[in-house]
C-alpha atoms as a PDB file:
ATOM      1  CA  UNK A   1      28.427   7.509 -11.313  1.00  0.00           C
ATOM      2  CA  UNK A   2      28.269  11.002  -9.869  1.00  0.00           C
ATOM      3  CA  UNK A   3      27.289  11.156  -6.307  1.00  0.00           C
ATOM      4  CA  UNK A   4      23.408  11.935  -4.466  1.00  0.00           C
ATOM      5  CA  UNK A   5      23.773  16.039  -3.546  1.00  0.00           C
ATOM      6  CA  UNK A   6      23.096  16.108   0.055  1.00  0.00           C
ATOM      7  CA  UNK A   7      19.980  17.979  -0.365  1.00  0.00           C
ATOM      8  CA  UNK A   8      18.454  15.069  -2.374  1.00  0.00           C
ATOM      9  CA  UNK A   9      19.593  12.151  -0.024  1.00  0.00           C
ATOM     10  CA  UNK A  10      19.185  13.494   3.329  1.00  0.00           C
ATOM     11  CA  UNK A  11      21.111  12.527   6.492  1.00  0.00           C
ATOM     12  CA  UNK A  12      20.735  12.636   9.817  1.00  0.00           C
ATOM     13  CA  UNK A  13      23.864  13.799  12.389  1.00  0.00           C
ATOM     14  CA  UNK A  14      23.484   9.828  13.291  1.00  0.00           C
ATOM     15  CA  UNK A  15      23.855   8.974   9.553  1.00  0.00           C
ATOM     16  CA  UNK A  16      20.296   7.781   9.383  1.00  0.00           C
ATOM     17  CA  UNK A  17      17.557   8.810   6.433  1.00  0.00           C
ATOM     18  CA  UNK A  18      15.779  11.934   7.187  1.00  0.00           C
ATOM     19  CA  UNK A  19      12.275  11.277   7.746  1.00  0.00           C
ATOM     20  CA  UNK A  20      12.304   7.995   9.091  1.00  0.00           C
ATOM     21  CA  UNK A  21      15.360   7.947  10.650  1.00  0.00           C
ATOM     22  CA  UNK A  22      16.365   4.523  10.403  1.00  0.00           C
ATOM     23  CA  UNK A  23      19.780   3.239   9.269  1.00  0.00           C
ATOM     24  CA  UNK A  24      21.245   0.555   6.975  1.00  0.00           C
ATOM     25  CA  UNK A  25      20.470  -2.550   8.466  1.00  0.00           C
ATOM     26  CA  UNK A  26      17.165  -1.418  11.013  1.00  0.00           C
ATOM     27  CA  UNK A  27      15.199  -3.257   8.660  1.00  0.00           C
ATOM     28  CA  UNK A  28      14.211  -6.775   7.131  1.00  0.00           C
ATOM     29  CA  UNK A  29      13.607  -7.668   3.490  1.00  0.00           C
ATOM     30  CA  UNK A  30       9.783  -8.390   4.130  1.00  0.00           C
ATOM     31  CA  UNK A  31       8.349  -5.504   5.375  1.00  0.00           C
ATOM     32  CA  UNK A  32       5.003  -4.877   6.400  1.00  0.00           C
ATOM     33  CA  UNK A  33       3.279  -1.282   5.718  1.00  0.00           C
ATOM     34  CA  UNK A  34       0.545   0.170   7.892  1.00  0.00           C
ATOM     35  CA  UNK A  35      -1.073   3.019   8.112  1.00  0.00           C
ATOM     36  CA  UNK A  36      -1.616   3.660  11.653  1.00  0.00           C
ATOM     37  CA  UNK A  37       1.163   3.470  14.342  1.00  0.00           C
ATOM     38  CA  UNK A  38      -0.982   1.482  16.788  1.00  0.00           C
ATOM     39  CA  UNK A  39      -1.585  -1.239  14.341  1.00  0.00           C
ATOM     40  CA  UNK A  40       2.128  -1.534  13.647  1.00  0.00           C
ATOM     41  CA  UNK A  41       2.427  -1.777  17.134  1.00  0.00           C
ATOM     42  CA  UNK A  42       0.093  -4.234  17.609  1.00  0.00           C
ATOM     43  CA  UNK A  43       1.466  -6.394  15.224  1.00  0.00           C
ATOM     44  CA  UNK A  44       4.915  -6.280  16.699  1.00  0.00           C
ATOM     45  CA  UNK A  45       3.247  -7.629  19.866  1.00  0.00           C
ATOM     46  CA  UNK A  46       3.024 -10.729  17.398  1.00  0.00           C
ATOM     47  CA  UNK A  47       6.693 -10.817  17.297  1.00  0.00           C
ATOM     48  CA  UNK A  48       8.822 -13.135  19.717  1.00  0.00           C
ATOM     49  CA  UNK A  49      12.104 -10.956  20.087  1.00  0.00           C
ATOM     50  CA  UNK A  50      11.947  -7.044  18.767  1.00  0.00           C
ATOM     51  CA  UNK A  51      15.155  -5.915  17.704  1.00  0.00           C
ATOM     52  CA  UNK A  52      14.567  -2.210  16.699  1.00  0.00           C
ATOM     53  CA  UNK A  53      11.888   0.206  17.780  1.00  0.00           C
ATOM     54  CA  UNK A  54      12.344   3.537  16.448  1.00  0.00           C
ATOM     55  CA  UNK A  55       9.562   6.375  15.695  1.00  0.00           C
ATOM     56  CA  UNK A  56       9.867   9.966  13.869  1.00  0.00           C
ATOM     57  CA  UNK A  57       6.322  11.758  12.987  1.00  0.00           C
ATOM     58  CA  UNK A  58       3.595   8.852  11.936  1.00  0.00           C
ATOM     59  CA  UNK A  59       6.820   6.504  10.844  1.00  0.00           C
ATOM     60  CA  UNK A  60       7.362   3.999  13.683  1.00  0.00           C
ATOM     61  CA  UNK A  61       9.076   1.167  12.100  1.00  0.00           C
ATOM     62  CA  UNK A  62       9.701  -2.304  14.586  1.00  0.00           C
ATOM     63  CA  UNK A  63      12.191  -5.000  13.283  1.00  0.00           C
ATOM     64  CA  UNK A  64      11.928  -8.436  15.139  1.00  0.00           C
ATOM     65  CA  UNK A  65      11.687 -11.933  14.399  1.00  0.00           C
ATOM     66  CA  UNK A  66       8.333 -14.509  14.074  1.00  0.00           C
ATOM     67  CA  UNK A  67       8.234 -17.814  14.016  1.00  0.00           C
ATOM     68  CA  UNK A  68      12.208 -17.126  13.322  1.00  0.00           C
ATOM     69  CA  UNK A  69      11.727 -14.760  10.186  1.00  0.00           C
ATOM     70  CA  UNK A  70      13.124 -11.676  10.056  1.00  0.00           C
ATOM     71  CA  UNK A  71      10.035  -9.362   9.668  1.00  0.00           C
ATOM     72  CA  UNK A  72       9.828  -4.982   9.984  1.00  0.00           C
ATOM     73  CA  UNK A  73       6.358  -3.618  10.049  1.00  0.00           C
ATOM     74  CA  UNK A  74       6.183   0.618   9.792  1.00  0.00           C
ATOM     75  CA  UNK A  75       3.549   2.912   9.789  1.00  0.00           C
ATOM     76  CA  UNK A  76       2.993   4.930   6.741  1.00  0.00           C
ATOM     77  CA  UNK A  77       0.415   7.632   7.606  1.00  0.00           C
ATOM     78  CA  UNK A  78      -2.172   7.878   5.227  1.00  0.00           C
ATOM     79  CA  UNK A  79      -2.055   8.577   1.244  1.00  0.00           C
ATOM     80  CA  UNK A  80       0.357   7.510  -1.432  1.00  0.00           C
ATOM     81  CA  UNK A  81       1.676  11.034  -0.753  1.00  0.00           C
ATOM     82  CA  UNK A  82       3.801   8.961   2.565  1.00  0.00           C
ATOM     83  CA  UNK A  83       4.162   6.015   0.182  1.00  0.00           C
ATOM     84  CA  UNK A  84       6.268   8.445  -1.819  1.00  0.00           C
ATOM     85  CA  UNK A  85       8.584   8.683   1.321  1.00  0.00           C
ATOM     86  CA  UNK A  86       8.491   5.665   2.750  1.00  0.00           C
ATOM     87  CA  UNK A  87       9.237   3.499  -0.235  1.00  0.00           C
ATOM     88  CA  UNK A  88      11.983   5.940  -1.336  1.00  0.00           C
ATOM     89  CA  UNK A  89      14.025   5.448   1.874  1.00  0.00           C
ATOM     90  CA  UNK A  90      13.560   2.402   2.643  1.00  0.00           C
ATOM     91  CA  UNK A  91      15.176   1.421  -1.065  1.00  0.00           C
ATOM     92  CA  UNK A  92      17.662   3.755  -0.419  1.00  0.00           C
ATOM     93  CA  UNK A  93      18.293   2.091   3.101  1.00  0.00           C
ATOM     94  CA  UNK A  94      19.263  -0.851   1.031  1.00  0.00           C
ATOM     95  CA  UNK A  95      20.416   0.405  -2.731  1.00  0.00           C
ATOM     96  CA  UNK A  96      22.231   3.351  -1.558  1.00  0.00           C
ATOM     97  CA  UNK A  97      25.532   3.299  -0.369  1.00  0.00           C
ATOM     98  CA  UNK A  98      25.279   6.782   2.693  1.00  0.00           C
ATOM     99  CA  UNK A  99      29.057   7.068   2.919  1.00  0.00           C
ATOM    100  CA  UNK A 100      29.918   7.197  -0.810  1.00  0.00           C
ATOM    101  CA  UNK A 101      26.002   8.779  -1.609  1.00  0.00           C
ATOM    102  CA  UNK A 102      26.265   6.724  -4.814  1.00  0.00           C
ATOM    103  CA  UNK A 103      23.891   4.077  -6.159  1.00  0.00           C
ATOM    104  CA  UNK A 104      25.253   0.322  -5.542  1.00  0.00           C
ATOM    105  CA  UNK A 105      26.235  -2.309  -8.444  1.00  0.00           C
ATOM    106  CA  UNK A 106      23.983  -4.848  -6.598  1.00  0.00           C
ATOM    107  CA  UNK A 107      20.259  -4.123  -5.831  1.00  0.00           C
ATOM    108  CA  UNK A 108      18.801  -5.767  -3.322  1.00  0.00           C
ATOM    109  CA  UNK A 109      15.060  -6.379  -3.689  1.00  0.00           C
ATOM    110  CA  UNK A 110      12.416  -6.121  -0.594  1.00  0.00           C
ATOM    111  CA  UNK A 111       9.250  -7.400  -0.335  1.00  0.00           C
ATOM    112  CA  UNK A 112       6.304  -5.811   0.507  1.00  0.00           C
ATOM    113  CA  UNK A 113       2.815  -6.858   2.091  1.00  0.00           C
ATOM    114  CA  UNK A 114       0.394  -4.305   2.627  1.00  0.00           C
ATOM    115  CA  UNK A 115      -2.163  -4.814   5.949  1.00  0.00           C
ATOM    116  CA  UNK A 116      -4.883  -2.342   5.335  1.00  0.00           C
ATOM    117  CA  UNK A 117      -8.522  -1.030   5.691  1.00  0.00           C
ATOM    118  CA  UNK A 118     -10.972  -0.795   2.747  1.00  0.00           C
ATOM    119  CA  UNK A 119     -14.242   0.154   1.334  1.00  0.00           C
ATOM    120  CA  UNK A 120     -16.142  -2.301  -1.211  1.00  0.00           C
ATOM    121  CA  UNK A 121     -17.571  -0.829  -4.762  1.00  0.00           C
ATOM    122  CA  UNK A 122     -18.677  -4.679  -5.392  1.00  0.00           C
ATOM    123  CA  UNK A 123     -21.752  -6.510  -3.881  1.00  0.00           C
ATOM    124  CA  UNK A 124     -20.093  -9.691  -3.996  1.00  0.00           C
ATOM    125  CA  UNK A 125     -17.561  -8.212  -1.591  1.00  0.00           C
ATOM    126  CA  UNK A 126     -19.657  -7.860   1.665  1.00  0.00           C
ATOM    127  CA  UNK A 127     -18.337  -5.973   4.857  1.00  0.00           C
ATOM    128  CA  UNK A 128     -15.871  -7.925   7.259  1.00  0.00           C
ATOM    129  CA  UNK A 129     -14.758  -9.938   4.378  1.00  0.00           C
ATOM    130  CA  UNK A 130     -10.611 -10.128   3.323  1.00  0.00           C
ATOM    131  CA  UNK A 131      -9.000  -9.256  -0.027  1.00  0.00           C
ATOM    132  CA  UNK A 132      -6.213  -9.135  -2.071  1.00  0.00           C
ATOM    133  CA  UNK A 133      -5.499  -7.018  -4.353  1.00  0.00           C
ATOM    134  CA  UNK A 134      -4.164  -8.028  -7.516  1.00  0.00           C
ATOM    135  CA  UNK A 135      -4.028  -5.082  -9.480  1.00  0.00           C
ATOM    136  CA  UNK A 136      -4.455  -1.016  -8.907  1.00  0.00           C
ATOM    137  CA  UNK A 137      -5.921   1.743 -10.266  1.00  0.00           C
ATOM    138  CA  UNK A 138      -4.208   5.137  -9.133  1.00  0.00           C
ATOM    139  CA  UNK A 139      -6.643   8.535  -9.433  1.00  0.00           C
ATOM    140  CA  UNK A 140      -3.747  10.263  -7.096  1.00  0.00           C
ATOM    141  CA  UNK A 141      -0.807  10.776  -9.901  1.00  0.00           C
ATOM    142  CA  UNK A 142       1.952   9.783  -8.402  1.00  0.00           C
ATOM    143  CA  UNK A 143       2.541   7.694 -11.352  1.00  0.00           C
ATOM    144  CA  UNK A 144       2.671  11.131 -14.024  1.00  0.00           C
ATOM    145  CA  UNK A 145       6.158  12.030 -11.794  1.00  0.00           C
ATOM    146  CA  UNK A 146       7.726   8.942 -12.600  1.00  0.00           C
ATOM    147  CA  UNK A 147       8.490   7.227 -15.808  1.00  0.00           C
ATOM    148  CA  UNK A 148       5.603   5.255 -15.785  1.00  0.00           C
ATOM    149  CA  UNK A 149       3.535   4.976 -18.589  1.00  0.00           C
ATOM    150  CA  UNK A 150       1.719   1.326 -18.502  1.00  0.00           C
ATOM    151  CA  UNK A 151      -2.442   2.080 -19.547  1.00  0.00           C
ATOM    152  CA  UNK A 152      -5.146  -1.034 -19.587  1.00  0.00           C
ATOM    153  CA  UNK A 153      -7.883  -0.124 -22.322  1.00  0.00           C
ATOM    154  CA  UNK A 154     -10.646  -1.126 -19.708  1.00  0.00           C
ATOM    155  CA  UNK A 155      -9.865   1.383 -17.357  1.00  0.00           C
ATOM    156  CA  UNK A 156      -9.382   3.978 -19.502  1.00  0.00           C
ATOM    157  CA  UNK A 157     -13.043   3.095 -21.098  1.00  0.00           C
ATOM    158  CA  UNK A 158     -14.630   2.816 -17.882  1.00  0.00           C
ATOM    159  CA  UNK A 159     -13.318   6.171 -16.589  1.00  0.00           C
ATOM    160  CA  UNK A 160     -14.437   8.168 -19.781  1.00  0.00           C
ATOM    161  CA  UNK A 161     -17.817   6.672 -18.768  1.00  0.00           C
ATOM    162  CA  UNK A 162     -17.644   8.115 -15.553  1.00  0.00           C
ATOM    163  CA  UNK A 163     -16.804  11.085 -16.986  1.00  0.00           C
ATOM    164  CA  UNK A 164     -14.468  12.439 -13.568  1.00  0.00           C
ATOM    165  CA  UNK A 165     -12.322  15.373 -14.610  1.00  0.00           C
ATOM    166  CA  UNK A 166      -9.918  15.496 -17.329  1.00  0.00           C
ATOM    167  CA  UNK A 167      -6.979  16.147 -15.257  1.00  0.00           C
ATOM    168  CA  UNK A 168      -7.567  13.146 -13.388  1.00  0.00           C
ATOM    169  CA  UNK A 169      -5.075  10.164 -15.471  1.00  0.00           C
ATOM    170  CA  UNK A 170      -5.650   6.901 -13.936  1.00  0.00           C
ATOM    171  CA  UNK A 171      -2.897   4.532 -14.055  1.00  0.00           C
ATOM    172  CA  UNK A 172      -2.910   1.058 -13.420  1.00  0.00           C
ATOM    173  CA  UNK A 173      -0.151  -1.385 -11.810  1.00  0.00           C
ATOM    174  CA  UNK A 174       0.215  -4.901 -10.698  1.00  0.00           C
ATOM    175  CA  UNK A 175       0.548  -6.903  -7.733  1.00  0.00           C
ATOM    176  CA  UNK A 176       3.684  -9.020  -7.142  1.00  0.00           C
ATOM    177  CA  UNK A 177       2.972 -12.364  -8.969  1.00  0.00           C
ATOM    178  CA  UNK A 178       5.337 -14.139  -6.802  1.00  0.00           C
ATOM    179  CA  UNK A 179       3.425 -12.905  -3.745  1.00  0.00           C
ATOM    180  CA  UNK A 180      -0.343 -13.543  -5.429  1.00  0.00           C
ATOM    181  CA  UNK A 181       1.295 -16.831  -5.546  1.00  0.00           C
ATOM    182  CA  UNK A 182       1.438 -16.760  -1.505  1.00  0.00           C
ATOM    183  CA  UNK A 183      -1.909 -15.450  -0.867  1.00  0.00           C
ATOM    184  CA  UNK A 184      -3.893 -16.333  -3.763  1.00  0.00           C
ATOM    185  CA  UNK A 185      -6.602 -19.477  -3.129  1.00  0.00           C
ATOM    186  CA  UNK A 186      -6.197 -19.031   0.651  1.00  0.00           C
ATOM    187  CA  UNK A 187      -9.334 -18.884   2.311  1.00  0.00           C
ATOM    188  CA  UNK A 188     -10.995 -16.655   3.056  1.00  0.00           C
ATOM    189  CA  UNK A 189      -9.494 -13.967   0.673  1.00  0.00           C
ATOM    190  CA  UNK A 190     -11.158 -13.145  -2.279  1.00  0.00           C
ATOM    191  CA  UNK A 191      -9.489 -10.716  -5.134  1.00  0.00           C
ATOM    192  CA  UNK A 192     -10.121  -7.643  -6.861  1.00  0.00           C
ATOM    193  CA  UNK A 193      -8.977  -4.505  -8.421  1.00  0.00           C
ATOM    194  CA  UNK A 194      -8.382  -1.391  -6.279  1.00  0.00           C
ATOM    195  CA  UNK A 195      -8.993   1.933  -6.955  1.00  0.00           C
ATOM    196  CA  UNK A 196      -6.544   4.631  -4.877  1.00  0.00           C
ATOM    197  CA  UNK A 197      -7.959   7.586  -4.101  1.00  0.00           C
ATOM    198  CA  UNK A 198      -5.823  10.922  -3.077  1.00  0.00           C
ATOM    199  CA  UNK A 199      -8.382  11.636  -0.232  1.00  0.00           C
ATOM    200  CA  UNK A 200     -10.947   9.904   2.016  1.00  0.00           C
ATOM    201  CA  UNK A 201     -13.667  12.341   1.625  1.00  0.00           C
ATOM    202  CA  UNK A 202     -14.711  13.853  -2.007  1.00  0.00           C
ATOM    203  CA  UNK A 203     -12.408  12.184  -3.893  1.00  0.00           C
ATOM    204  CA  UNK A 204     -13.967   9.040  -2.852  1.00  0.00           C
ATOM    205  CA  UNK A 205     -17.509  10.459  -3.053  1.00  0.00           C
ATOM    206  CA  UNK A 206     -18.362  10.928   0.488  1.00  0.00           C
ATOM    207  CA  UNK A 207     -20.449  13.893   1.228  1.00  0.00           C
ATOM    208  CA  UNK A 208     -20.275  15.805   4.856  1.00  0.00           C
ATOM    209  CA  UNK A 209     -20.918  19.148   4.445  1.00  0.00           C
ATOM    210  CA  UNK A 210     -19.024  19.673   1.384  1.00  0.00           C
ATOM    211  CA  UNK A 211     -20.729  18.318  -1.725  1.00  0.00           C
ATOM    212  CA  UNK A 212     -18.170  15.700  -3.996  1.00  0.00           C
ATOM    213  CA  UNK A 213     -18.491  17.245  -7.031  1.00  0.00           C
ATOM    214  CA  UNK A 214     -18.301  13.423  -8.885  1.00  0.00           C
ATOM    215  CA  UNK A 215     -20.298  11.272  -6.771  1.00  0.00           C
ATOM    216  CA  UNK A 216     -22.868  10.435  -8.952  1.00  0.00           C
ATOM    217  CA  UNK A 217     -20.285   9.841 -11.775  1.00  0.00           C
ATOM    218  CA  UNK A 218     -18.488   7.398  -9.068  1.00  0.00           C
ATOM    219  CA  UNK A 219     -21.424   5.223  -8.609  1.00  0.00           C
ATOM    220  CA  UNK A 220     -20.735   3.908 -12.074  1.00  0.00           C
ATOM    221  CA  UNK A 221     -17.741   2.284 -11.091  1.00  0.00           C
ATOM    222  CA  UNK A 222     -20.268   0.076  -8.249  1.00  0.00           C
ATOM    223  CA  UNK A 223     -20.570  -3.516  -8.882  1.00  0.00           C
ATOM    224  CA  UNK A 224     -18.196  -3.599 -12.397  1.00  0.00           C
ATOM    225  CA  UNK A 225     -15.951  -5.667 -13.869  1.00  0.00           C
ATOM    226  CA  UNK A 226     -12.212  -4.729 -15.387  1.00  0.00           C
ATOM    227  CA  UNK A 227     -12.130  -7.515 -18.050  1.00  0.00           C
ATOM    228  CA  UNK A 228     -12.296 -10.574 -16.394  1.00  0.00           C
ATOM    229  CA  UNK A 229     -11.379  -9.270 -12.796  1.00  0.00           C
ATOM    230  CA  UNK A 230     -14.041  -7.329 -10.035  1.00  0.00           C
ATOM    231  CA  UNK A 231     -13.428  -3.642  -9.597  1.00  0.00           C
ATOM    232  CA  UNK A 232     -13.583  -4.469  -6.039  1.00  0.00           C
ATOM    233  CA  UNK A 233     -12.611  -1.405  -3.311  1.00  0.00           C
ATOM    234  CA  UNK A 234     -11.604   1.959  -2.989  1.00  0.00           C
ATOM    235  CA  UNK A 235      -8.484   2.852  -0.680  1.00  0.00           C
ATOM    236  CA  UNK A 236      -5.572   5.845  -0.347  1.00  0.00           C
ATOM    237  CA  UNK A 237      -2.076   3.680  -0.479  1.00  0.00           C
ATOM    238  CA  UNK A 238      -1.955   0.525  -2.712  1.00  0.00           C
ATOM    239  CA  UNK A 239      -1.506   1.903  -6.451  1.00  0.00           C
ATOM    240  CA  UNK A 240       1.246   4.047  -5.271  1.00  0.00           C
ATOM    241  CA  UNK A 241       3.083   1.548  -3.128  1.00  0.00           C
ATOM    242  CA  UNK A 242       2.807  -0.982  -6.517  1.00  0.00           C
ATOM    243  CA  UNK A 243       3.670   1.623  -8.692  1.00  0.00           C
ATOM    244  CA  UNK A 244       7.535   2.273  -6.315  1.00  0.00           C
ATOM    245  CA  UNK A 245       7.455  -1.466  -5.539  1.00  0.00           C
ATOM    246  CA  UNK A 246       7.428  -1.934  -9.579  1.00  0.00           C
ATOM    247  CA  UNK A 247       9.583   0.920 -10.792  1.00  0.00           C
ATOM    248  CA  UNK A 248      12.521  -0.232  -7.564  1.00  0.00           C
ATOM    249  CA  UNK A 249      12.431  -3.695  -8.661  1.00  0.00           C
ATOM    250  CA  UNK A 250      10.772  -4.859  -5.051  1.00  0.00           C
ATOM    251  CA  UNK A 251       7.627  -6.854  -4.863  1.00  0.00           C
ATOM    252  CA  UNK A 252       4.580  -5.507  -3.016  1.00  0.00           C
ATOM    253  CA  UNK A 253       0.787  -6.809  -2.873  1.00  0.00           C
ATOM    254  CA  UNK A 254      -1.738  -5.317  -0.994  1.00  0.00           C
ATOM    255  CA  UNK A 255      -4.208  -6.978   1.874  1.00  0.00           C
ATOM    256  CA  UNK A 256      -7.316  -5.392   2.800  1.00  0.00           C
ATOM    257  CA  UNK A 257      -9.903  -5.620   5.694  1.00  0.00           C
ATOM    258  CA  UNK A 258     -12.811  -4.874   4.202  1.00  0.00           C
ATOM    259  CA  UNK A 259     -14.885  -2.189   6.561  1.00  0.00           C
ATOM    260  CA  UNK A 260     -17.267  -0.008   4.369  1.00  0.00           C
ATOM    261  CA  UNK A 261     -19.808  -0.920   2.038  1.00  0.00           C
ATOM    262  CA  UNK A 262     -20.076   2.204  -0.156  1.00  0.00           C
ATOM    263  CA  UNK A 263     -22.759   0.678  -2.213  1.00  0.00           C
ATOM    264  CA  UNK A 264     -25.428   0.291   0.461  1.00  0.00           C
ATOM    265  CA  UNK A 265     -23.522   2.808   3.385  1.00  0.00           C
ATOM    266  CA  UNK A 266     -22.964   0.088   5.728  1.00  0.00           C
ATOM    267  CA  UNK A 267     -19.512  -0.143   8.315  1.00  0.00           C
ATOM    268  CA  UNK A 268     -18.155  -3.043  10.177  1.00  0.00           C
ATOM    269  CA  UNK A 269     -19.672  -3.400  13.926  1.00  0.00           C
ATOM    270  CA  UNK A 270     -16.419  -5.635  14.605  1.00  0.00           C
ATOM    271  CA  UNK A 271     -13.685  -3.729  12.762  1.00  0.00           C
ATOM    272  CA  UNK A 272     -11.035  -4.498  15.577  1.00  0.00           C
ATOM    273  CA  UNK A 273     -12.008  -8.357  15.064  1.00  0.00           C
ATOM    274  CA  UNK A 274     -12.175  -8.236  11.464  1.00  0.00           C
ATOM    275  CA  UNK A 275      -8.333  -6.338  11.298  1.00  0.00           C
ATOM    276  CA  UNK A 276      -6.932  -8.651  14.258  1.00  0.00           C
ATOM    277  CA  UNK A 277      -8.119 -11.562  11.794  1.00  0.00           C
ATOM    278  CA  UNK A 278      -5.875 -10.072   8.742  1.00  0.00           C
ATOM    279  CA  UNK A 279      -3.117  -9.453  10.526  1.00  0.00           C
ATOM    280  CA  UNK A 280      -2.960 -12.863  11.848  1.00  0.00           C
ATOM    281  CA  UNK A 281      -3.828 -14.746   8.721  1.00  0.00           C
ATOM    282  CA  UNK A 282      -1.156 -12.858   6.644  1.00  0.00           C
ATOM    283  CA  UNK A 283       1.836 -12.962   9.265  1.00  0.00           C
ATOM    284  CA  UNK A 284       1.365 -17.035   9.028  1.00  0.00           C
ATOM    285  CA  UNK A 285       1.466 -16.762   5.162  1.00  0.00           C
ATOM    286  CA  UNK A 286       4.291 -14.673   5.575  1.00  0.00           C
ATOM    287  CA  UNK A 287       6.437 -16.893   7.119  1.00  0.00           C
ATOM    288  CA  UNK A 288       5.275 -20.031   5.762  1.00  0.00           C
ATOM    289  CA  UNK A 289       5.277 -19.950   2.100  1.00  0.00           C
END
């Protein structure tokens, strides 16, 4: 196995990855993913002992122990664009060996949980209500750089309905069934199919002053059904983070306040509340299953 050129696997002068800057053995195997640094912060108030702290950019990633689990929580940024990064080191924090720059003979798997904000596209998914994801839709491509080919008839029906532009190739990925397993049943999660947008604006048919050139196309996605399962929110990180969590061998799935209602244009008058609830409600799952 040849060695990673240095200008694919990027070090630090401290020996740590290049954009988060974290080195082999900063971080736990369940990992948390955020997409604002003060909300990883705020979880990490949660913890009873921190053990790392260290920030680069929107990347602040805090390792420390609840309820006496291991547990790092980092701060993406927005977009599966950051995914792209983030999931990439991290693996490599754990797969790679940095002194040899060569893949290792035994993979370690992480687990993923992501604690998110989210827009329903389903009525019977109100605002201030919880979900879990257990499958994704991707409109970004990350998937069409990777060898990643998976399609789901329904989707691919539904989106020639909508008629959005031919260069837009959904793909569709999975949650972890070992962690819908953890989550699943709990109350008061319900569970749905996400759609991941590459934008927050058009390409999730909001209108300021620029017109989205699909919006009225989108609406036919509001209040359906993917087989048996609801087509249930649109979001910007959880098809790419279970596409990497898939193709790496980890295990991700994907928790989501729910803040918008995109059907009817309401937003959450308690979104602080309704977030402080998730993170709370997952971090005792977390540890406890």
């Amino acid at each position: 196995m040849e060695s990673i050129k240095e200008s694919e696997l990027i070090l630090n002068k401290d020996g740590s990855i290049y954009h988060l800057q974290l080195l082999p053995g900063d971080c736990a195997t369940d990992i948390i993913t955020v997409g604002d640094p003060e909300r990883a912060k705020s979880i990490a108030k949660k913890f009873d002992s921190i053990l790392v702290s260290k920030k680069n950019r929107e990347f602040l990633t805090i390792t420390g122990l609840y309820k006496k689990k291991k547990l790092t929580v980092i701060s993406t940024g927005i977009g599966t664009d950051n995914i792209d990064i983030v999931f990439t080191e991290l693996d490599a924090l754990f797969n790679i060996n940095f002194k040899t720059r060569k893949v290792k003979t035994k993979l370690t798997s992480l687990r993923f949980y992501r604690i998110g904000t989210s827009g329903s596209i389903h009525e019977s998914v109100p605002v201030d209500s919880l979900l879990i994801s257990s499958s994704a839709i991707g409109l970004d491509g990350l998937a069409h750089f990777y060898s990643y080919t998976k399609r789901n008839v329904y989707v691919d029906r539904l989106f020639e309905e909508m008629k959005l532009s031919p260069h837009i190739k959904p793909y569709y990925v999975n949650a972890s069934k070992n962690l819908l397993d953890k989550f699943i049943g709990v109350s008061p999660f319900k569970t749905g199919i996400t759609i991941t947008a590459n934008g927050f604006y058009n390409p999730q048919a909001r209108s300021l002053r620029l017109q989205s050139k699909f919006a009225k196309n989108f609406k036919k996605c509001h209040n359906r059904q993917i087989g048996k399962n609801l087509l249930s929110n649109l979001e910007m990180e959880t098809a790419g983070i279970y596409l990497l969590a898939h193709l790496m061998g980890h295990e991700a799935i994907s928790l989501n306040a729910i803040l918008a209602n995109r059907i009817n244009g309401d937003f959450s008058s308690q979104a602080k509340k309704v977030v402080n609830k998730l993170i709370d409600l997952s971090l005792d799952i977390i540890v406890s299953r």
